[in-house]
Protein backbone atom coordinates (compact mmCIF):
# COMPACT_ATOMS: atom_id res chain seq x y z
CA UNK A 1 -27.99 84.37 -13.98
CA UNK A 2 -28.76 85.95 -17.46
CA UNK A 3 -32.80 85.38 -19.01
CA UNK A 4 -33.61 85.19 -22.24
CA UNK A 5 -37.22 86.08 -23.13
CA UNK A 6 -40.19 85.08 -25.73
CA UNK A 7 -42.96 86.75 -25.82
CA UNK A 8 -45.47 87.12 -28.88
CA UNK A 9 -42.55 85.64 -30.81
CA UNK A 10 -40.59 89.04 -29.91
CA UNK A 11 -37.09 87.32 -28.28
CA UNK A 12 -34.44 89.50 -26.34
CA UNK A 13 -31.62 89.40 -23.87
CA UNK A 14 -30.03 88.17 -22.05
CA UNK A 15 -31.82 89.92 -19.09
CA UNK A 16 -30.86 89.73 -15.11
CA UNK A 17 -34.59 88.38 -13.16
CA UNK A 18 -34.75 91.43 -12.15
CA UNK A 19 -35.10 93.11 -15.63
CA UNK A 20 -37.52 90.78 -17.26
CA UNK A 21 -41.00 92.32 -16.10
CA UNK A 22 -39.46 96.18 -17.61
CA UNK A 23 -38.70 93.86 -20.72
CA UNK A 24 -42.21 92.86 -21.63
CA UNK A 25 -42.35 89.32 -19.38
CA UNK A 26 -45.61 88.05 -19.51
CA UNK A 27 -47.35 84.86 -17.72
CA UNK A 28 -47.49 83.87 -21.67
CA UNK A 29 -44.21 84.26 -22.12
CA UNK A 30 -40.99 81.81 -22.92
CA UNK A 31 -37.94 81.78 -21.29
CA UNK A 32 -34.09 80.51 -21.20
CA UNK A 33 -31.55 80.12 -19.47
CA UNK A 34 -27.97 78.63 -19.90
CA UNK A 35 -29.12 75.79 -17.52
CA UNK A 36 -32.11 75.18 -19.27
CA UNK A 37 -32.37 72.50 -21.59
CA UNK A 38 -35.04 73.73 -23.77
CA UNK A 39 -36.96 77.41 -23.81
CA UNK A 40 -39.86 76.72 -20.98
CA UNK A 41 -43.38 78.96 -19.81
CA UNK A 42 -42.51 81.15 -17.72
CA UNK A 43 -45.10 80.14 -15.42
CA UNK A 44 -43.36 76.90 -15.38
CA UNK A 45 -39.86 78.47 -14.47
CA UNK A 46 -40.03 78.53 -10.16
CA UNK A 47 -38.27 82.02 -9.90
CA UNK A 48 -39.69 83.47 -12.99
CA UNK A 49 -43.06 82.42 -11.65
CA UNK A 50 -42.80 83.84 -8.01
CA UNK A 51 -41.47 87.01 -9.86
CA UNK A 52 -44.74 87.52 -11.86
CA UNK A 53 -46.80 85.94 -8.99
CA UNK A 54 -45.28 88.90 -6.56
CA UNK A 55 -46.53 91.32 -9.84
CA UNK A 56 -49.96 90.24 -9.74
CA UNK A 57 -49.95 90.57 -5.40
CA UNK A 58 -48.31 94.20 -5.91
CA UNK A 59 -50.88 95.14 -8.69
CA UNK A 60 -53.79 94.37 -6.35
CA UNK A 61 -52.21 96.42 -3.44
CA UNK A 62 -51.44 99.27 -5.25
CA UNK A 63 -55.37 98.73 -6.60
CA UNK A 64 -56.84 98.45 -3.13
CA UNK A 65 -55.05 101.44 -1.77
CA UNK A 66 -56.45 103.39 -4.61
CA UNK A 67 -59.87 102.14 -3.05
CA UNK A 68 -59.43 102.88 0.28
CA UNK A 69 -58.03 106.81 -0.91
């Protein structure tokens, strides 16, 4: 399914999921898709969300490894 994407009133795509985050997806962020009714938060989008929630857990892996080095 193809994305489209919001952000600081910037819009682009269409985008796969997997391309959104390398295309400036933000928790602020809007997006769309074709079986959307309207353009919703990301945060508010269930596999946009998990995408950007599994972001945040990888950023603060990467940041405790750095720790532990």
């Amino acid at each position: 399914m193809k994305y489209y994407l919001n952000t600081n009133g910037q819009q682009g795509g269409p985008f796969e999921l997997s391309e959104l985050l390398i295309n400036g997806l933000t928790p602020q962020s809007y997006v769309w898709n074709e079986t959307m009714t309207n353009w919703a938060p990301a945060m508010q989008v269930p596999e946009v969300a998990a995408l950007l929630q599994q972001q945040q857990v990888d950023g603060l892996r990467r940041s405790n490894q750095s720790v532990l080095q």
